[in-house]
Protein backbone atom coordinates (compact mmCIF):
# COMPACT_ATOMS: atom_id res chain seq x y z
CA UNK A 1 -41.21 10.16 -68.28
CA UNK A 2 -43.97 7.59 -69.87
CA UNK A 3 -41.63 5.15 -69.76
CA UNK A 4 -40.11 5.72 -66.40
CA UNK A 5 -43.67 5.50 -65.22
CA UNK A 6 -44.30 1.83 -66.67
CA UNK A 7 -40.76 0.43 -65.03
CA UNK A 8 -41.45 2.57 -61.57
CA UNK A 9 -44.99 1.76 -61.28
CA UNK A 10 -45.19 -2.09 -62.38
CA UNK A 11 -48.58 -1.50 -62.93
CA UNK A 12 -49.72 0.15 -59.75
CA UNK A 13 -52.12 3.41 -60.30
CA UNK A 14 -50.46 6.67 -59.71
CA UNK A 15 -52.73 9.09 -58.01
CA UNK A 16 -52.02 13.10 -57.31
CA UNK A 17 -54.08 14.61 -54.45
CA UNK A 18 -54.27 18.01 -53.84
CA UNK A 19 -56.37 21.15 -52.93
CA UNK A 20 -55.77 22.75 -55.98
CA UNK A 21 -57.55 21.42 -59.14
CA UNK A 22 -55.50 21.58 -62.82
CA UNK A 23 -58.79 22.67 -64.11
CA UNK A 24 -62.04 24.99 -63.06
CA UNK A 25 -64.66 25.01 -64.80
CA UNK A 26 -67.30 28.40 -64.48
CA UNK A 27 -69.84 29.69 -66.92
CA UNK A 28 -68.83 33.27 -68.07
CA UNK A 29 -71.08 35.19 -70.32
CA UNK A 30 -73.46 31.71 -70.48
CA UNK A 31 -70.63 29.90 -72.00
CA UNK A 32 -68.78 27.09 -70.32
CA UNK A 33 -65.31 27.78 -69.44
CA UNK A 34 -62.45 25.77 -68.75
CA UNK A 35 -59.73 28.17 -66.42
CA UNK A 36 -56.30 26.79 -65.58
CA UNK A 37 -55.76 28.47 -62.25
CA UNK A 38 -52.73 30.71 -60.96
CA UNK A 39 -51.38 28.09 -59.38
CA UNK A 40 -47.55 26.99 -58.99
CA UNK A 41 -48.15 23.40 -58.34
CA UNK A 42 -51.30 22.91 -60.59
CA UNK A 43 -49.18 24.18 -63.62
CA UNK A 44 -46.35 22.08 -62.86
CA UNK A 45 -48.26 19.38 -62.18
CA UNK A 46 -50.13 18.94 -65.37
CA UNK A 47 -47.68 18.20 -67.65
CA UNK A 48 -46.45 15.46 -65.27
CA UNK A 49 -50.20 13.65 -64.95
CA UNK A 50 -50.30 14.00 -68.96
CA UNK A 51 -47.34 11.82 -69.18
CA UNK A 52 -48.56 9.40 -66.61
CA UNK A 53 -52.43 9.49 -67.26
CA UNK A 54 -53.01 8.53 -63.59
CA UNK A 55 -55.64 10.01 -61.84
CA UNK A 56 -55.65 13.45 -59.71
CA UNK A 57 -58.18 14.01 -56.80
CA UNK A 58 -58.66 17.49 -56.25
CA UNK A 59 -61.41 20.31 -54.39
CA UNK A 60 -64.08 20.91 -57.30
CA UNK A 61 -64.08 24.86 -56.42
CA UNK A 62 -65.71 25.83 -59.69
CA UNK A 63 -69.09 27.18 -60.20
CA UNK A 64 -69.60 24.75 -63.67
CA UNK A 65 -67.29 21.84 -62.18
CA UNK A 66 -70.52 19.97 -61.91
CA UNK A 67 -71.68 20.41 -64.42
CA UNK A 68 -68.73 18.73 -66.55
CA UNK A 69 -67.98 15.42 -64.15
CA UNK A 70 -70.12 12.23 -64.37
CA UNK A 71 -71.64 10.39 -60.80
CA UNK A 72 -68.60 10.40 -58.86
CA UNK A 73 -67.44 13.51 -59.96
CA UNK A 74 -65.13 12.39 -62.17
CA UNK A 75 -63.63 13.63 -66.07
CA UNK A 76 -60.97 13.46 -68.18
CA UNK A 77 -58.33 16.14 -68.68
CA UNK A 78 -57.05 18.36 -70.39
CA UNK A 79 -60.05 19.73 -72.07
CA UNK A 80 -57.89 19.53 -75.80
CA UNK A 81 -56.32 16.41 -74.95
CA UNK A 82 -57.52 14.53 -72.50
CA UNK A 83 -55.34 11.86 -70.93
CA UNK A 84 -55.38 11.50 -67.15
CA UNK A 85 -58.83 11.63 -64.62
CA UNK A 86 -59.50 14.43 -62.20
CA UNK A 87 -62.00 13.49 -59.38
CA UNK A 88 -63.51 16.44 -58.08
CA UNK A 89 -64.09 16.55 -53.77
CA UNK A 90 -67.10 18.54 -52.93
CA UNK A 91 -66.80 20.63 -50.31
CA UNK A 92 -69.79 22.93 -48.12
CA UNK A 93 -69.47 26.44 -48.05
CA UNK A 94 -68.60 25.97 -44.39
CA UNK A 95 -66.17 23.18 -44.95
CA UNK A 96 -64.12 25.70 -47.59
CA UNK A 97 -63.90 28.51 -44.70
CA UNK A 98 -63.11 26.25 -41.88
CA UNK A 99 -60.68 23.98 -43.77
CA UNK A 100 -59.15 26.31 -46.46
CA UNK A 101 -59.46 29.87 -46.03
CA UNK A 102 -59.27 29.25 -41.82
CA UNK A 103 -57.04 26.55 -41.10
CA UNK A 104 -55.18 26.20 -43.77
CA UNK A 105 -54.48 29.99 -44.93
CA UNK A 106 -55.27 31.76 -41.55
CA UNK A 107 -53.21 29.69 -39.62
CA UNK A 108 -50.61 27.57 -41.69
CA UNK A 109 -49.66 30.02 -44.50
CA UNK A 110 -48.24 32.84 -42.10
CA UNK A 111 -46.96 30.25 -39.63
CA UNK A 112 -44.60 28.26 -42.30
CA UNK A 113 -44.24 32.31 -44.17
CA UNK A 114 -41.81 35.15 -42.78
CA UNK A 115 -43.68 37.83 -43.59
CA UNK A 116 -44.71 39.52 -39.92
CA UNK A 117 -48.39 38.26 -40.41
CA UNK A 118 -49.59 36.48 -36.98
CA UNK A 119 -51.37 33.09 -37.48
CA UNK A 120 -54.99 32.67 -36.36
CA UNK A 121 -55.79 29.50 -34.70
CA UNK A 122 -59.32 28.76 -34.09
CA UNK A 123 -60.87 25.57 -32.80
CA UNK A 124 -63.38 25.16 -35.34
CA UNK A 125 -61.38 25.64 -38.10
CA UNK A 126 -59.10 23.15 -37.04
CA UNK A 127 -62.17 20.63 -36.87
CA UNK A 128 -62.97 21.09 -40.42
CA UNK A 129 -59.24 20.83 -41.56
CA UNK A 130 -59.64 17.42 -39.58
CA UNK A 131 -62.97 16.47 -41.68
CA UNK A 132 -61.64 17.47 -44.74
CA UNK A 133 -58.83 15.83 -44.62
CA UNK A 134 -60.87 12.85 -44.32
CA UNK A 135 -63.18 13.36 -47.08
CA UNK A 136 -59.43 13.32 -49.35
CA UNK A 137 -58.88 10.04 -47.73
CA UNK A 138 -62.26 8.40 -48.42
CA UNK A 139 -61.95 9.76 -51.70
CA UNK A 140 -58.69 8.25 -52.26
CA UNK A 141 -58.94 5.24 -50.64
CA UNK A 142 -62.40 4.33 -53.02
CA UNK A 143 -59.76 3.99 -55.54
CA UNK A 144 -57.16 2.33 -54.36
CA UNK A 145 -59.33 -0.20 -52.59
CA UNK A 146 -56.95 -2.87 -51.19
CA UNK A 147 -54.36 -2.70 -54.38
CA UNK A 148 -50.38 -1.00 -53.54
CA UNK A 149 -50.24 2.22 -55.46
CA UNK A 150 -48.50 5.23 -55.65
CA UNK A 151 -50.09 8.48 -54.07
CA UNK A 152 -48.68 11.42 -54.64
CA UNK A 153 -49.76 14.71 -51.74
CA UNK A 154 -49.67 17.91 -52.59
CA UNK A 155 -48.92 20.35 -49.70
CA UNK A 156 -50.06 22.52 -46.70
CA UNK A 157 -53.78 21.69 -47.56
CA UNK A 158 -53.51 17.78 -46.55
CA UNK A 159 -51.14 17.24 -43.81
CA UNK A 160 -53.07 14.69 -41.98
CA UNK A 161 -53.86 12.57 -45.34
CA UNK A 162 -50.46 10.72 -45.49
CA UNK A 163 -50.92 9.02 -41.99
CA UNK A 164 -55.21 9.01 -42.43
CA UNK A 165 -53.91 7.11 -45.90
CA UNK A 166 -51.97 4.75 -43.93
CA UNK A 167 -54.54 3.55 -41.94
CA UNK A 168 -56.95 2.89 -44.61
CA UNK A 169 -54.74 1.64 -46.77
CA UNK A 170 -51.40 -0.20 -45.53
CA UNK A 171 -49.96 -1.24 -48.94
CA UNK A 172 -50.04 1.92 -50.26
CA UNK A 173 -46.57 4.02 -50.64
CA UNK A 174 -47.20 7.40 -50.08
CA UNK A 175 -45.07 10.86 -51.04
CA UNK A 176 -46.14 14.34 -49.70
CA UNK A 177 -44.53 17.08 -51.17
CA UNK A 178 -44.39 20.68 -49.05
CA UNK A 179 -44.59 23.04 -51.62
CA UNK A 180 -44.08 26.08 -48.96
CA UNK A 181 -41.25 27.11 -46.63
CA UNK A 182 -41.05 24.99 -43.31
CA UNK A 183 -40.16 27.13 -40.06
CA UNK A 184 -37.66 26.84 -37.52
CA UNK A 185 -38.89 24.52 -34.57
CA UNK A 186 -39.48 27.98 -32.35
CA UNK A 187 -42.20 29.03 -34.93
CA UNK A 188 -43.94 26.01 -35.32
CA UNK A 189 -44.24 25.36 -31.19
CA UNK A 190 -46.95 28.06 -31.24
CA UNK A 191 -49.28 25.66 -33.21
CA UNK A 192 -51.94 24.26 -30.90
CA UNK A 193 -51.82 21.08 -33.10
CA UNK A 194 -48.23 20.51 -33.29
CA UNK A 195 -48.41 17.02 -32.53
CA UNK A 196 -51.40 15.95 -34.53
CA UNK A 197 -49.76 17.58 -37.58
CA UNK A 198 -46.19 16.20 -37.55
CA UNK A 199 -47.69 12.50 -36.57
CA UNK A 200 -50.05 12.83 -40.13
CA UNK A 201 -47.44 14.15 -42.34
CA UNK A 202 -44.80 11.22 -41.23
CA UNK A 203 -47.31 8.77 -42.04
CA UNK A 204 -45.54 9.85 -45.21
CA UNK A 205 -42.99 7.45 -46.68
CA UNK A 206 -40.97 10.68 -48.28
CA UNK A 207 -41.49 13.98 -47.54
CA UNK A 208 -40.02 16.78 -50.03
CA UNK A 209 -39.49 20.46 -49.60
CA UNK A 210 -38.05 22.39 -51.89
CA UNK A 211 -34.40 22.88 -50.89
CA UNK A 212 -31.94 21.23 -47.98
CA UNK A 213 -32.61 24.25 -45.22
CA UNK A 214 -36.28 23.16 -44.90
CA UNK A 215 -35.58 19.57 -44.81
CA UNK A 216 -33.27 20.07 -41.59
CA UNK A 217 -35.89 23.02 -39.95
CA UNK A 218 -38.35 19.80 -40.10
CA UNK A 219 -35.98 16.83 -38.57
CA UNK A 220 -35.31 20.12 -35.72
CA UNK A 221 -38.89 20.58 -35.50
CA UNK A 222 -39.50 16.39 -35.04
CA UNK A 223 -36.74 16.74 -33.06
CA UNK A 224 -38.04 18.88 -30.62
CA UNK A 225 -41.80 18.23 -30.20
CA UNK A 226 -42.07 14.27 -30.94
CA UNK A 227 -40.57 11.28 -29.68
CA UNK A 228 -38.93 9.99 -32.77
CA UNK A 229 -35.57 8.85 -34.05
CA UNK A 230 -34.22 11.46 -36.46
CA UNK A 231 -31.40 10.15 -38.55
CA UNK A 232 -29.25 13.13 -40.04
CA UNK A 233 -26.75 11.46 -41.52
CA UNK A 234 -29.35 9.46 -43.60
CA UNK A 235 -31.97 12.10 -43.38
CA UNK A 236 -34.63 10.61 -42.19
CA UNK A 237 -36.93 10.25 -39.17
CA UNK A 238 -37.91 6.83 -37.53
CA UNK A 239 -40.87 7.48 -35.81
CA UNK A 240 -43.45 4.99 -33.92
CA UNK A 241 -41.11 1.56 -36.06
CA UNK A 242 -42.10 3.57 -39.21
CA UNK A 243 -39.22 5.41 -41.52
CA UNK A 244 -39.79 9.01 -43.28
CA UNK A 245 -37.11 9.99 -45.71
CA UNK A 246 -37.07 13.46 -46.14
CA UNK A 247 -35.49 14.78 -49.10
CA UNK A 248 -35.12 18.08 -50.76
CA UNK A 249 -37.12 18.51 -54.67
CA UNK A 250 -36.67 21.76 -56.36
CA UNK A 251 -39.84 22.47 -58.44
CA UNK A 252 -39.74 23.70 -61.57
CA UNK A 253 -41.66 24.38 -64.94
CA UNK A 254 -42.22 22.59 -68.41
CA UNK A 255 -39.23 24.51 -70.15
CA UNK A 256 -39.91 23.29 -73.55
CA UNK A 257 -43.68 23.37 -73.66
CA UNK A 258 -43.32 27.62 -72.47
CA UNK A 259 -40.45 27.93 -74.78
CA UNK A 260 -42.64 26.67 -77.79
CA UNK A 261 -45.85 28.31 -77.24
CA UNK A 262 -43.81 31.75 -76.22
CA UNK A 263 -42.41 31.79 -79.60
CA UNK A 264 -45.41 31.43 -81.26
CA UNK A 265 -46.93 34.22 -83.69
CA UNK A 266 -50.16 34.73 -81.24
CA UNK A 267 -47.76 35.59 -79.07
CA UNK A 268 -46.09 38.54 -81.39
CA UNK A 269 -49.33 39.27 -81.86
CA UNK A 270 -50.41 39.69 -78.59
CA UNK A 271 -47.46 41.63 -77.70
CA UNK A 272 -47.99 44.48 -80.27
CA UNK A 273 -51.94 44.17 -79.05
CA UNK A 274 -50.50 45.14 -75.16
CA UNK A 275 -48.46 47.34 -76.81
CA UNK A 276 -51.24 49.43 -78.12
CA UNK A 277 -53.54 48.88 -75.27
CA UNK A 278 -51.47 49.66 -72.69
CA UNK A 279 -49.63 52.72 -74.15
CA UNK A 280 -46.08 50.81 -73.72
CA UNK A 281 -44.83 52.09 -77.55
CA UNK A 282 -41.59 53.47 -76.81
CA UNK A 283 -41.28 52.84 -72.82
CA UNK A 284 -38.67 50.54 -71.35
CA UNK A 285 -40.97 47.66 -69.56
CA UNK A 286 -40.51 45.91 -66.33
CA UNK A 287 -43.07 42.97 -65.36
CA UNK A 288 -43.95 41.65 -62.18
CA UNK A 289 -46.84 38.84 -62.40
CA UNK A 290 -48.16 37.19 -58.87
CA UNK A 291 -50.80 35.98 -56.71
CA UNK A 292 -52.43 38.88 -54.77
CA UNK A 293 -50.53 37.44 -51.90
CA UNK A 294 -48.64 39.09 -48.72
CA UNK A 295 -45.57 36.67 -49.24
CA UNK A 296 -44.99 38.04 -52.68
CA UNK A 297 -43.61 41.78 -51.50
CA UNK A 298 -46.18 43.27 -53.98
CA UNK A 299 -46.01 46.84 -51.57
CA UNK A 300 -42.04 46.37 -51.12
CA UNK A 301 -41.79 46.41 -55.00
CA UNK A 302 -44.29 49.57 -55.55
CA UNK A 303 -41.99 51.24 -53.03
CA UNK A 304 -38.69 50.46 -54.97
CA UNK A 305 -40.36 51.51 -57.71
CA UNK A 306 -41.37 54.87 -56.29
CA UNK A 307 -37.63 55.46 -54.57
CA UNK A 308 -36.46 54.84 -58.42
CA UNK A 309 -38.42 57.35 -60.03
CA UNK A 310 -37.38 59.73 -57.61
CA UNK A 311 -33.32 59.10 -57.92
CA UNK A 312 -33.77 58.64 -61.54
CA UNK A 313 -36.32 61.29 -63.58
CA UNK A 314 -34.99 60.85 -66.78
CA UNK A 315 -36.74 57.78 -67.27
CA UNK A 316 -40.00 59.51 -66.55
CA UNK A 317 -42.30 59.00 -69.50
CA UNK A 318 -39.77 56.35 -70.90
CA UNK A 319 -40.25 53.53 -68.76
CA UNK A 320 -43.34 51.77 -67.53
CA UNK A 321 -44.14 48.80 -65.22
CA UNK A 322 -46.88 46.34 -65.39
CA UNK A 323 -48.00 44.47 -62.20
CA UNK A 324 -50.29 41.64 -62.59
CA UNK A 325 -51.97 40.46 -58.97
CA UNK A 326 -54.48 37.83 -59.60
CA UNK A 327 -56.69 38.02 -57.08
CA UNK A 328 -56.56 35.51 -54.08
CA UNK A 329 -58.24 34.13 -50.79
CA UNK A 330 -60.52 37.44 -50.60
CA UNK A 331 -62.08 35.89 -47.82
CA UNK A 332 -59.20 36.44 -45.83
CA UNK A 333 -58.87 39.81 -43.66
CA UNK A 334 -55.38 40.07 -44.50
CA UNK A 335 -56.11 39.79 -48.35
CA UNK A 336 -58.65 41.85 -48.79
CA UNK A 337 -56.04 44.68 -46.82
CA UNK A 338 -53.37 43.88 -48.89
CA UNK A 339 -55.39 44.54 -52.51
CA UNK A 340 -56.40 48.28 -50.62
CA UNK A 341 -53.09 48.93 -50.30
CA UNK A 342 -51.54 47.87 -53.35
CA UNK A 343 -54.69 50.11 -55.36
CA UNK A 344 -53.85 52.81 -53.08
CA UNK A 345 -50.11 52.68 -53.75
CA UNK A 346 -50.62 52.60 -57.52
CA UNK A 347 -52.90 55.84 -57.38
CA UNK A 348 -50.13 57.45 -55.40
CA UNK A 349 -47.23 56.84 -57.85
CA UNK A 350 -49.34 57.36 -60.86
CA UNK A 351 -50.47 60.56 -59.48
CA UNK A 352 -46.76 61.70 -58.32
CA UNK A 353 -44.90 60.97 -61.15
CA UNK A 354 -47.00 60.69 -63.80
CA UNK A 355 -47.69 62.95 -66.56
CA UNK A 356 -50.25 63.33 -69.68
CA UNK A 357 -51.22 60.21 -70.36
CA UNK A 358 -47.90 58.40 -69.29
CA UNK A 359 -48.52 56.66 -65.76
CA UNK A 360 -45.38 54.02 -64.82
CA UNK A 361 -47.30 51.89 -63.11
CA UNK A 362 -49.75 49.47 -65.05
CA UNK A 363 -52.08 47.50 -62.36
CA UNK A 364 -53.99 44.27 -64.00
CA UNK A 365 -55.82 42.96 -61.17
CA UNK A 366 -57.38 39.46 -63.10
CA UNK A 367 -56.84 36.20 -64.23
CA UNK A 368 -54.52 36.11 -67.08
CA UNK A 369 -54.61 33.43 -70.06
CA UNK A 370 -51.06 32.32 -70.88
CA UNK A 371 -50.59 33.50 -74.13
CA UNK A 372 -50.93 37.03 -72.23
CA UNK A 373 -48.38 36.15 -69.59
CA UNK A 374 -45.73 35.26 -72.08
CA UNK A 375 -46.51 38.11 -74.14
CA UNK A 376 -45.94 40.15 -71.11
CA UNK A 377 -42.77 38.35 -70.22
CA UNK A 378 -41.55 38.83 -73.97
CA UNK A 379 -41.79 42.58 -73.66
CA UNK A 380 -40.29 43.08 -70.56
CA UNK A 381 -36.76 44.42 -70.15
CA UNK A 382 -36.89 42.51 -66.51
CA UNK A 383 -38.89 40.83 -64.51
CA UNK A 384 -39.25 41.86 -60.63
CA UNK A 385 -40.01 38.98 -58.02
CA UNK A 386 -39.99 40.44 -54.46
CA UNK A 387 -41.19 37.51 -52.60
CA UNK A 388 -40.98 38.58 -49.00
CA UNK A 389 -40.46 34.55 -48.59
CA UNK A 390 -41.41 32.13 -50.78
CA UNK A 391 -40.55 28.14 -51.20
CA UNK A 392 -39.78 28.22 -54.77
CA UNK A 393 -41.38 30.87 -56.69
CA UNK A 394 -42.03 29.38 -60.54
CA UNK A 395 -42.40 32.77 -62.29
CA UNK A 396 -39.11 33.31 -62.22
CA UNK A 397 -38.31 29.80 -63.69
CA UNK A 398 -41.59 30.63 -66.21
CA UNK A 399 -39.84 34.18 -67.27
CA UNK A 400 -36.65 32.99 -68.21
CA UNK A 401 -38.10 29.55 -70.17
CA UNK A 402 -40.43 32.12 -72.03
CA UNK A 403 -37.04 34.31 -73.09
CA UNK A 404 -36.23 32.22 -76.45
CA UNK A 405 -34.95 35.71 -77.50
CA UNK A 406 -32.65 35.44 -74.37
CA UNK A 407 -33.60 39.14 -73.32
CA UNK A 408 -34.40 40.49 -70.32
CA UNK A 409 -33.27 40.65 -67.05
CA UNK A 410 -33.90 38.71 -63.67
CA UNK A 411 -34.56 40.25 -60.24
CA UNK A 412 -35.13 37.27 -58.04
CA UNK A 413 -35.51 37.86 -54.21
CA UNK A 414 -32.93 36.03 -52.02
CA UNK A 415 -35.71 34.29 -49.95
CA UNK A 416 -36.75 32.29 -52.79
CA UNK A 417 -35.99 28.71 -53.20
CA UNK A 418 -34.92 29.66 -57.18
CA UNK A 419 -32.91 31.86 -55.72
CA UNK A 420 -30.18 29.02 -54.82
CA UNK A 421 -30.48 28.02 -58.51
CA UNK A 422 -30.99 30.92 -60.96
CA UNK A 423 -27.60 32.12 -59.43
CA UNK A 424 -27.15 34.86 -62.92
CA UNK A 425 -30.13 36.67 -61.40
CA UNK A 426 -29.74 40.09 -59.91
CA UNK A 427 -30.21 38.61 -56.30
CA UNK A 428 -31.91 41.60 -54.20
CA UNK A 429 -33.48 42.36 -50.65
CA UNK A 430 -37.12 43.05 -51.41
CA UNK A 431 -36.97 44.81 -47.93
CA UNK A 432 -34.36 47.46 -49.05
CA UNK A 433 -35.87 50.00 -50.57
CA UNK A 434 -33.51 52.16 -51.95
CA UNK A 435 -30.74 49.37 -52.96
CA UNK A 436 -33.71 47.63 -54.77
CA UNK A 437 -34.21 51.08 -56.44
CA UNK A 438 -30.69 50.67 -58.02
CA UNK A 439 -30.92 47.43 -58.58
CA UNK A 440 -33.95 48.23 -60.93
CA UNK A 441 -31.81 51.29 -62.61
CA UNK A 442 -28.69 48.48 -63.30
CA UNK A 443 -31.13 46.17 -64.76
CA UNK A 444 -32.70 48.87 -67.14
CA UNK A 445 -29.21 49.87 -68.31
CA UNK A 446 -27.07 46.37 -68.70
CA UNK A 447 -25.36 46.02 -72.03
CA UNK A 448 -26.95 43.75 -74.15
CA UNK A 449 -23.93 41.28 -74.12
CA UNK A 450 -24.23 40.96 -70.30
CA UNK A 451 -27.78 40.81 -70.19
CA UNK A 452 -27.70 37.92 -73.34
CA UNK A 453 -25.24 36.00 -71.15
CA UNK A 454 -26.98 35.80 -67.85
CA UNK A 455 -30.35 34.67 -69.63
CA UNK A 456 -28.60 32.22 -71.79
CA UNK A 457 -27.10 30.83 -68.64
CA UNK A 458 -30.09 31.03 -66.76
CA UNK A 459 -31.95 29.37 -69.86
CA UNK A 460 -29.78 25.93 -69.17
CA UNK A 461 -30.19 25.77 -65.26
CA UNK A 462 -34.02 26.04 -66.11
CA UNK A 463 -34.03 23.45 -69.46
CA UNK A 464 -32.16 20.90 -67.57
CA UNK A 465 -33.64 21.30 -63.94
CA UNK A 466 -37.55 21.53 -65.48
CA UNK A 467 -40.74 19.88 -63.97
CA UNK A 468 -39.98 16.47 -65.10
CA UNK A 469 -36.42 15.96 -63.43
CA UNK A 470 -38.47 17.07 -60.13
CA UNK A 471 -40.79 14.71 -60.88
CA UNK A 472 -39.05 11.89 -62.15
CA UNK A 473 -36.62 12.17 -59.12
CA UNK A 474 -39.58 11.88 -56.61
CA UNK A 475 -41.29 8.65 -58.64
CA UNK A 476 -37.44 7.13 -58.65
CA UNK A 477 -37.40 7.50 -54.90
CA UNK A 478 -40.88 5.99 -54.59
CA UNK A 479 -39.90 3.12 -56.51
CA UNK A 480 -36.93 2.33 -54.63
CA UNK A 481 -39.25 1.83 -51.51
CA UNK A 482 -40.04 -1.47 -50.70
């Protein structure tokens, strides 16, 4: 990657923007603490800015973030190691609702999702998605000055940046990579600012999404609301003398790095420590680890769960699952429903089927450190992802590159992106209850030879296709650009 960075770049700096920061830093008990977040992108994003030691300009959201960065709120990461530069944006409280929890998440997340959730658009928020979209660009553009470099946009947050980048700086090349599904040009019309958002994101010179199907909703959505040249044979758009390739990037993880520190002895540890804790002795496990999140099918999966305790009693006081929801965008009406009902489903299955002190479902509703997560993923006997819809989904790709023992078994949802990869998954319907409750039952009882060769196979997809083939495709691209 390193030196694929020297021949790509010739010397031009290689920036990362996004919403997301690698890093937060928040005091906790008076000490300083540095939390990676639960984040998709920011995790598979790291590893890539160690090997380049660029510089990523993120939202400071922490409440010590200022603490840590010098006058232009800028440090070094990561805290062990540090190699690359994270400049911090500052935001106002009312900037954050307007821009991120309004526009952004009330508006964009359930248009570009299928998961029945109607999109809120509000004038106001739209203006601050506007004006922070331009503090990214000022931010950006005091580094780049007049010098070409590389920039390199993360997502939903920042559509306008590409084309606001553009402007301020012409010798620029910039990527923007859609990290969520993109909808079929009949959803997107309802957007108010149709328009304004498919003229910022083709000030892009390549786009990425995550697989083929939401590369050609996009040239049908250009299509249809713009007047622009698409070119599906070369997949592209020409649009105002200006060409946007758009390509397809499936993310992934840092195989090796989760491998290694999954087989570590603090992990062992760890797992007889959960063990213990969580009364999970001499019960079959199942894991399901997410974002709070109304995409992820958290409900769907409780329900499943349910319909399999009922068809299946004998494993009643032999079986246990543990669902992990880190909490999310609280500030968001639909959130703050969804985390009722998932703690009121979990009180109603405990209190049906449990017995004594045996309860099947385990709820964690916190932040996790990632020697926990793989020491959760190393018990399990499968792991459930239910994503209603989803553009990737990297704990599936995390599970299987923490199984160095090459147990357990993989439920992946068919409206995942990793779905069209980690093909020796169970494949299920998160929205069929009671084939997803047999689905569970076939995982809990596959032979071990089966279940051995699936993971193995699923092991290679994931160890070949990890986060630095994504990335090093995208920077190969870029440098092809003139």
């Amino acid at each position: 990657m390193q030196q694929l960075i020297r021949r790509t770049l010739r010397g031009r700096k290689f920036i990362v923007v996004s919403n997301r920061e690698p890093y937060i830093h928040t005091r906790r008990d008076g000490r300083l603490e540095a939390l990676r977040p639960a984040s998709g992108m920011a995790l598979a994003l790291d590893p890539v800015m160690q090997a380049t030691g660029g510089l990523w300009v993120a939202h400071g959201s922490g409440d010590a973030d200022r603490e840590v960065a010098d006058g232009r709120g800028c440090l070094r990461l990561p805290p062990e190691k540090p190699s690359y530069t994270l400049k911090r944006v500052w935001l106002s409280k009312q900037q954050e609702e307007g821009y991120y929890y309004g526009f952004a998440n009330s508006a964009l997340w359930p248009l570009c999702h299928i998961a029945y959730r109607r999109p809120v658009f509000r004038q106001r928020d739209w203006e601050r998605y506007q004006e922070v979209n331009q503090l990214f660009a000022d931010a950006v553009a005091e580094e780049i000055g007049p010098e070409p470099a590389f920039v390199f946009v993360q997502d939903y947050h920042l559509a306008l940046l590409p084309r606001l980048l553009k402007e301020r700086c012409p010798r620029a090349t910039v990527a923007l990579f859609w990290h969520i599904p993109w909808p079929n040009p009949e959803v997107f019309r309802i957007c108010p600012w149709k328009t304004d958002l498919l003229h910022g994101l083709l000030g892009s010179d390549i786009l990425g999404f995550h697989i083929r199907y939401h590369c050609n909703n996009f040239i049908d959505t250009v299509d249809r609301e713009l007047e622009a040249r698409p070119d599906r044979e070369m997949t592209a758009i020409v649009y105002r003398g200006e060409t946007t390739k758009i390509r397809s990037f499936p993310i992934s993880v840092d195989f090796e790095a989760i491998d290694r520190e999954a087989g570590r002895r603090a992990v062992r540890l760890r797992m007889q420590e959960l063990r213990d804790q969580l009364g999970l002795q001499s019960q079959l496990v199942g894991v399901g680890i997410d974002r709070a999140d109304y995409t992820k099918g958290i409900p769907e999966r409780l329900r499943a769960l349910d319909r399999f305790l009922d068809l299946y009693p004998d494993y009643h006081g032999r079986f246990a699952f543990v669902q992990v929801a880190v909490p999310s965008r609280l500030h968001v009406e639909e959130y703050r429903r969804l985390n009722e009902e998932v703690d009121a489903l979990v009180e109603e299955i405990n209190w049906k089927h449990g017995a004594g002190a045996w309860k099947p479902i385990v709820y964690i509703n916190r932040h996790l450190d990632p020697v926990h997560l793989y020491a959760l993923y190393r018990l399990a006997r499968f792991c459930l992802v239910s994503s209603l819809h989803d553009g990737m989904n990297l704990v599936a790709k995390e599970f299987v590159a923490a199984r160095g023992d090459d147990g357990g078994v993989l439920l992946l949802s068919q409206f995942t992106g990793a779905a069209r990869e980690l093909r020796e998954a169970i494949v299920i319907n998160p929205y069929a209850i009671d084939c997803l409750a047999e689905q569970i039952a076939q995982a809990l009882a596959m032979d071990e030879r089966e279940m051995r060769t699936r993971m193995r196979r699923l092991r290679e997809t994931v160890r070949e296709r990890n986060v630095y083939k994504w990335a090093a495709d995208i920077i190969r691209k870029l440098g092809k650009l003139p």
